[in-house]
Protein backbone atom coordinates (compact mmCIF):
# COMPACT_ATOMS: atom_id res chain seq x y z
CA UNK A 1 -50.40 -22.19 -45.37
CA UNK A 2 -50.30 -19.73 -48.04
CA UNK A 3 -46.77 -18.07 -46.50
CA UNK A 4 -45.08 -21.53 -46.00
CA UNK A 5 -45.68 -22.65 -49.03
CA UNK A 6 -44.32 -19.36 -50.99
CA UNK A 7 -41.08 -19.59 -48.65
CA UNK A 8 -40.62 -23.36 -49.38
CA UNK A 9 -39.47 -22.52 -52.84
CA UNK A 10 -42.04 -22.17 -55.55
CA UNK A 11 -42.86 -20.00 -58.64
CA UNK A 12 -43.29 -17.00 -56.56
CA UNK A 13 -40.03 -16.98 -54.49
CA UNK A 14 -38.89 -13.20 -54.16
CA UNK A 15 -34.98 -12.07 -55.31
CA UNK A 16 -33.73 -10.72 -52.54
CA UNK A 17 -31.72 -11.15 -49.56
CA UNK A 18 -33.55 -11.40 -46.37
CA UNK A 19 -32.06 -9.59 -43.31
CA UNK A 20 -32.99 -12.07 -41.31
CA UNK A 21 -30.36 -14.77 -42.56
CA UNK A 22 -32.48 -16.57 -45.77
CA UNK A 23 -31.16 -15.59 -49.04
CA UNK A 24 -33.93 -16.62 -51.71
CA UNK A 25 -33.18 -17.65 -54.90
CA UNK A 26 -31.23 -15.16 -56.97
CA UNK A 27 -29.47 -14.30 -53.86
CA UNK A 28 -27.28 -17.74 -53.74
CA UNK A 29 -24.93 -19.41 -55.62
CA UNK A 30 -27.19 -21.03 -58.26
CA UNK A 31 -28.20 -24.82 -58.20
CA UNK A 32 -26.23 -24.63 -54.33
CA UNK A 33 -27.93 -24.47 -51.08
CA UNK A 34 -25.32 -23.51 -48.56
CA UNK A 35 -25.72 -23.08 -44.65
CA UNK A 36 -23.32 -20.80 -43.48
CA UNK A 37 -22.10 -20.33 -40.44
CA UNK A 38 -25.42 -21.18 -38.99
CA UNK A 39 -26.72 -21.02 -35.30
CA UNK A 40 -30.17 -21.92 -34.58
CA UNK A 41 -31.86 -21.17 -31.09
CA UNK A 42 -35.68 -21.95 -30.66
CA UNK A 43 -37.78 -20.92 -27.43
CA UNK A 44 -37.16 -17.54 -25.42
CA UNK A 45 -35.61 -16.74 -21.87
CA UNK A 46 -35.21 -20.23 -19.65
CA UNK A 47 -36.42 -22.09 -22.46
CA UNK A 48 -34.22 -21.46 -25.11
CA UNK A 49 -32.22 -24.44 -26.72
CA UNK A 50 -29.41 -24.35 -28.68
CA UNK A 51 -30.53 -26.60 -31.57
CA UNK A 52 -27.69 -25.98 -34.24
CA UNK A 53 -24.08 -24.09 -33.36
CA UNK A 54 -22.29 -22.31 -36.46
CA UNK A 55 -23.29 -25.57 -38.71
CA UNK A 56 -21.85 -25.54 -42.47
CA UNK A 57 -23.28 -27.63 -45.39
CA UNK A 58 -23.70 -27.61 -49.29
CA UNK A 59 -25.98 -28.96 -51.13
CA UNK A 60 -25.68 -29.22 -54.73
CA UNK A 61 -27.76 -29.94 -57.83
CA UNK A 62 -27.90 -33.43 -59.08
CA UNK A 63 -26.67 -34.79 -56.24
CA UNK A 64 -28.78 -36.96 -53.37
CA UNK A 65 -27.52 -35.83 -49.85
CA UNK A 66 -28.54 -37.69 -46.56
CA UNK A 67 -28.08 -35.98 -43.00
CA UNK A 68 -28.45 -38.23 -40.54
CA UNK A 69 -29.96 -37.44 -36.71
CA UNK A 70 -31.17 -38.49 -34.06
CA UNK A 71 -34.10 -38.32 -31.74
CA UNK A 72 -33.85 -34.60 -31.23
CA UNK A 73 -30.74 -33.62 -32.88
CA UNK A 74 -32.78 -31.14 -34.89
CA UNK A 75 -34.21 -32.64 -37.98
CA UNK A 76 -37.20 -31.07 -38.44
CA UNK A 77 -35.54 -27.69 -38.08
CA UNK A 78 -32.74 -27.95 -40.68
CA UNK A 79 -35.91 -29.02 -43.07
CA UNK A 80 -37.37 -25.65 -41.64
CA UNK A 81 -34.34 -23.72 -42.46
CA UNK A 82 -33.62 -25.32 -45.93
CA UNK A 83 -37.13 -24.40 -47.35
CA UNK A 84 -37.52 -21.14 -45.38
CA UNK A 85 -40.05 -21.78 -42.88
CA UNK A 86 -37.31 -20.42 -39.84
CA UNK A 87 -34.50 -18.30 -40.29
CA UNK A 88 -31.32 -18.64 -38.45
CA UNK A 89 -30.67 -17.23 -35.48
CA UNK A 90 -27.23 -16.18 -36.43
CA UNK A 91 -25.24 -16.90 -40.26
CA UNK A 92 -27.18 -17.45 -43.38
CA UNK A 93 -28.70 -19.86 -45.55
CA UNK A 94 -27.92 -19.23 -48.94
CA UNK A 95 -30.45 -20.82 -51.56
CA UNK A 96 -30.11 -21.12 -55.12
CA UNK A 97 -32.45 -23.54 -55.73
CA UNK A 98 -36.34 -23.65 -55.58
CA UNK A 99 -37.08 -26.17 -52.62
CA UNK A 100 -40.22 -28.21 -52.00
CA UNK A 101 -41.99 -28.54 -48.90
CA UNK A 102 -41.32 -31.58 -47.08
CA UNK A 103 -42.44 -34.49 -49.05
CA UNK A 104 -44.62 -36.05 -47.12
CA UNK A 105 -46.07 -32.99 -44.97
CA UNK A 106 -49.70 -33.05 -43.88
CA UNK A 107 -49.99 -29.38 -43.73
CA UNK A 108 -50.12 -28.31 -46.92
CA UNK A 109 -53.61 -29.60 -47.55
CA UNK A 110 -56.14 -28.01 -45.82
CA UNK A 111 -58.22 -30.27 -44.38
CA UNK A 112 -61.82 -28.52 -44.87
CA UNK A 113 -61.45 -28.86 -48.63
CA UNK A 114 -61.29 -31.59 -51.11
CA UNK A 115 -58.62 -33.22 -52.98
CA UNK A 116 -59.74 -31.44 -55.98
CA UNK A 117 -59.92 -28.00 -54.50
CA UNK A 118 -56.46 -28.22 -52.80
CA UNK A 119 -54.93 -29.31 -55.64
CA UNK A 120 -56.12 -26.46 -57.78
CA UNK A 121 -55.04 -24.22 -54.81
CA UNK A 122 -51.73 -24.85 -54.73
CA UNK A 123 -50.89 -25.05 -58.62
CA UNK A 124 -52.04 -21.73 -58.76
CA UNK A 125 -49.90 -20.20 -56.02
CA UNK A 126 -46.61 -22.63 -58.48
CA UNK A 127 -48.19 -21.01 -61.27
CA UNK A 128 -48.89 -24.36 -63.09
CA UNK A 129 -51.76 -25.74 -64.55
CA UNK A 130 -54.48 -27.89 -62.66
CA UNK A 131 -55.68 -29.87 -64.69
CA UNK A 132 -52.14 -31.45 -65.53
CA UNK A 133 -51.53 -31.68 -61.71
CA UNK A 134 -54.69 -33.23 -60.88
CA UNK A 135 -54.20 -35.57 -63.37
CA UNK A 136 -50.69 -36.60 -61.56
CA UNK A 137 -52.16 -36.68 -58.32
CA UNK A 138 -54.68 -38.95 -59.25
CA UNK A 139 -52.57 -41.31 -61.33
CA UNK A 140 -49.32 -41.31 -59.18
CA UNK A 141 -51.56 -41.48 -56.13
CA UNK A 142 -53.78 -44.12 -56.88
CA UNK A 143 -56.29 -41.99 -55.82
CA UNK A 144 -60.02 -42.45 -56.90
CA UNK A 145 -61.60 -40.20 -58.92
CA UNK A 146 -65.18 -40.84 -56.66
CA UNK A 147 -62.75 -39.61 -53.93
CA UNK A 148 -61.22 -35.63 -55.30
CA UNK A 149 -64.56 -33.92 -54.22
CA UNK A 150 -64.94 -35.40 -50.71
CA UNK A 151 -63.45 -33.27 -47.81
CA UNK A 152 -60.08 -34.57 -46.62
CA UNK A 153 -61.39 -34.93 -43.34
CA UNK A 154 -63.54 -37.56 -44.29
CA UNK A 155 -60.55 -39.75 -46.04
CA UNK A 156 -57.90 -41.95 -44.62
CA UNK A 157 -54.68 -39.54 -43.78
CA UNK A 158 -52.98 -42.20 -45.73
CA UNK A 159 -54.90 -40.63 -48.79
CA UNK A 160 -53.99 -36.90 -47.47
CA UNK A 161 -50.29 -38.25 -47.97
CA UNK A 162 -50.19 -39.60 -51.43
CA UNK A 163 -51.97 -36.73 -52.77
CA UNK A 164 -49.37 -34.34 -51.72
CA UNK A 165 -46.26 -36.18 -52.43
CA UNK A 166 -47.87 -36.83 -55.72
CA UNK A 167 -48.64 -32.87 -56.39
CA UNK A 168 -44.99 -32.10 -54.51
CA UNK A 169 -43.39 -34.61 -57.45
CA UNK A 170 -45.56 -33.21 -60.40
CA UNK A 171 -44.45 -29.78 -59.86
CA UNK A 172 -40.89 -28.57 -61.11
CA UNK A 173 -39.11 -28.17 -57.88
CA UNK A 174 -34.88 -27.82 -58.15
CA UNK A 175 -34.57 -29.79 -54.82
CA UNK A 176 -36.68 -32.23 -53.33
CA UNK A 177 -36.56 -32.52 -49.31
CA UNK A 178 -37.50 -36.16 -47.92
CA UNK A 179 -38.17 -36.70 -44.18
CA UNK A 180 -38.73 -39.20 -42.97
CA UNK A 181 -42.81 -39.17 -42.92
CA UNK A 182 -42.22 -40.67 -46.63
CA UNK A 183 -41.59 -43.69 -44.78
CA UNK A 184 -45.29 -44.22 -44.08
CA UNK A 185 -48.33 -45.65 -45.95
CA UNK A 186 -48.32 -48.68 -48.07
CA UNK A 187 -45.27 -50.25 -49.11
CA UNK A 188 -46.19 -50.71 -53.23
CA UNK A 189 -46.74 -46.74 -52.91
CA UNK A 190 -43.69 -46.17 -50.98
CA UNK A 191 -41.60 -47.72 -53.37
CA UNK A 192 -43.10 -46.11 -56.20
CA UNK A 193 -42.12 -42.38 -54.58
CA UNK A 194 -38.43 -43.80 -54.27
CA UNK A 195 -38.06 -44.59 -58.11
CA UNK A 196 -39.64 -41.51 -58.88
CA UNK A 197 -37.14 -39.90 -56.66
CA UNK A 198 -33.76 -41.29 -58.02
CA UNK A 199 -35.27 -40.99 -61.44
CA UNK A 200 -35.28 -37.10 -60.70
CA UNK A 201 -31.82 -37.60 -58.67
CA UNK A 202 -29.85 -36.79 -62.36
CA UNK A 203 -31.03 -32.59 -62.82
CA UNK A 204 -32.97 -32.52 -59.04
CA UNK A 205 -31.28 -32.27 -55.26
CA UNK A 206 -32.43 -34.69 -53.29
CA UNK A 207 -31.95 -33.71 -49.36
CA UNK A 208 -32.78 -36.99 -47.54
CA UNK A 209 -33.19 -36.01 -43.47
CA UNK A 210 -33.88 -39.14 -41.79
CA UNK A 211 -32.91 -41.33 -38.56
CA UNK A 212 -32.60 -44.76 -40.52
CA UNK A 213 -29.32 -46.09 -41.95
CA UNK A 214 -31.39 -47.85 -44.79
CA UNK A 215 -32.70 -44.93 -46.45
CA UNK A 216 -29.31 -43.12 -46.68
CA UNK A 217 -27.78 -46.18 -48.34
CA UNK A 218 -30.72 -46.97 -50.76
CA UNK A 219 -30.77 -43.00 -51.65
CA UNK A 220 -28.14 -41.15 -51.16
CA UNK A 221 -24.92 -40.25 -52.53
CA UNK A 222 -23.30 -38.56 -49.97
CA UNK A 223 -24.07 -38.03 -46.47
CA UNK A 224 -23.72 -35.92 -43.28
CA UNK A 225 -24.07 -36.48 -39.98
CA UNK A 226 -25.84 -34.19 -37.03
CA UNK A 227 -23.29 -34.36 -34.16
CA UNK A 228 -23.08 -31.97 -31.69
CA UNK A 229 -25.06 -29.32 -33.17
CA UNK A 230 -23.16 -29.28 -36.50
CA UNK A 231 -23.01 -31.08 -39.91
CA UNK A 232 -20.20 -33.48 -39.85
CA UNK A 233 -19.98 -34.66 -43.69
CA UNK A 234 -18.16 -37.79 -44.22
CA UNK A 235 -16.29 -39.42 -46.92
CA UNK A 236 -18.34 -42.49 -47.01
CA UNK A 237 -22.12 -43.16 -46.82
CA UNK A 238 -20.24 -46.49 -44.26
CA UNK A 239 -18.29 -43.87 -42.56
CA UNK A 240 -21.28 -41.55 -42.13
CA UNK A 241 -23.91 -44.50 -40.34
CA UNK A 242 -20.69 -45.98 -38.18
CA UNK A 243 -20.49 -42.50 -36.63
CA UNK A 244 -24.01 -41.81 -36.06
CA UNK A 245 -24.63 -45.06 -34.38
CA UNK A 246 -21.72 -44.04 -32.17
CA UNK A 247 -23.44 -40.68 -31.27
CA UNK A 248 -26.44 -41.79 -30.50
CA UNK A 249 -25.19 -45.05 -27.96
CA UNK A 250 -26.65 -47.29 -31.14
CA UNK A 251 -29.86 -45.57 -31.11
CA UNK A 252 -32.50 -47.95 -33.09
CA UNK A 253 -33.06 -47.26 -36.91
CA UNK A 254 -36.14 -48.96 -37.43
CA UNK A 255 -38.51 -46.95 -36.39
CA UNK A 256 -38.44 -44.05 -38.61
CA UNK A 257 -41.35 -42.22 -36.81
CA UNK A 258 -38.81 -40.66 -33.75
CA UNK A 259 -37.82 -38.03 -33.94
């Protein structure tokens, strides 16, 4: 946990280029992210698959981008590449932003601990103060204070969830990844994380990677689409959805849980 979370982008993130195709911040052109020439191949020998093939993209400061994909078009690995969990294969991903874990990721809580002792985990790894960030987990969560000492695998997940897009939002990330796991969970609380988002949208990225036409248009400025194992960016958020229902034979949007 401890390594994913210092590649996703926080206080600690080193100055350097990495050989291996992940240029941390310093090493970019500041408040870009940029995805160079980028090939992507997961699995070894008979069981390698050629996820993404010399894919380009920018993303840009103040600006809310959407990529849309289908079910397996590689979602979950362009979030691994933007926040530095995988490295390309071949080409580079040039970051010169901090970026935050996944919004909605279950993994960044362990589950053995409490809300309380996570919490005061992770600030200190961001280098920010616990207190303040409990304090915005419990608020923006909703979250009991009867509940911060119990083990998190005694709580609803549901609970696991708002407490970690809640500490995700309190701490000062430069870009903000959403899949689309912040679709889950109550709808009062899921609407609350979206105005919180566009709120930010003015001095934060927001990098929206999701499967359902409704989010990109409620969200997003701008927006690309995953076709063919690149990043097709389109002039219109219309133009965008029109051709990724065409790539994916009209592929359902509603369920936001396939990926």
């Amino acid at each position: 946990m401890i390594a994913r979370l210092l590649r996703g982008g926080g206080a600690f993130a080193a100055l350097r280029d990495d050989p291996a195709g992940f240029t941390e911040i310093g090493g970019g052109h500041k408040d870009t992210i940029r995805l160079r020439g980028v090939t992507k191949v997961l699995g070894a020998g008979r069981k390698q698959t050629l996820v993404f093939d010399r894919a380009d993209a920018e993303f840009r400061r103040g600006v809310s981008i959407g990529v849309l994909g289908g079910a397996s078009s590689g979602k979950t690995t362009l979030v691994n590449l933007l926040n530095g969990n995988q490295s390309p294969t071949e080409g580079r991903v040039d970051c010169g932003m901090t970026v935050s874990w996944p919004l909605a990721s279950r993994t960044i809580f362990s589950k053995r601990f409490s809300i309380r002792q996570n919490v005061r985990f992770v600030s200190a790894i961001y280098n920010a103060w616990p207190p303040d960030m409990l304090d915005a987990v419990t608020d923006l969560g909703k979250i009991k204070r009867q509940d911060l000492d119990v083990e998190l695998d005694q709580l609803p997940d549901e609970l696991n969830t708002r407490a970690t897009i809640s500490l995700c939002l309190a701490l000062s990330f430069d870009c903000y990844v959403v899949d689309e796991r912040v679709a889950l969970g109550n709808k009062p609380f899921r609407d609350l994380v979206q105005e919180k988002l566009l709120e930010m949208k003015g001095d934060r990225s927001l990098i929206v990677v999701t499967r359902t036409a409704q989010t990109i248009r409620e969200m997003c400025d701008e927006c690309y689409v995953i076709i063919n194992r690149k990043l097709q960016k389109f002039d219109s958020k219309g133009e965008a959805i029109l051709a990724f229902r065409g790539a994916t034979d009209g592929q359902d949007l509603s369920d936001p849980l396939t990926e």
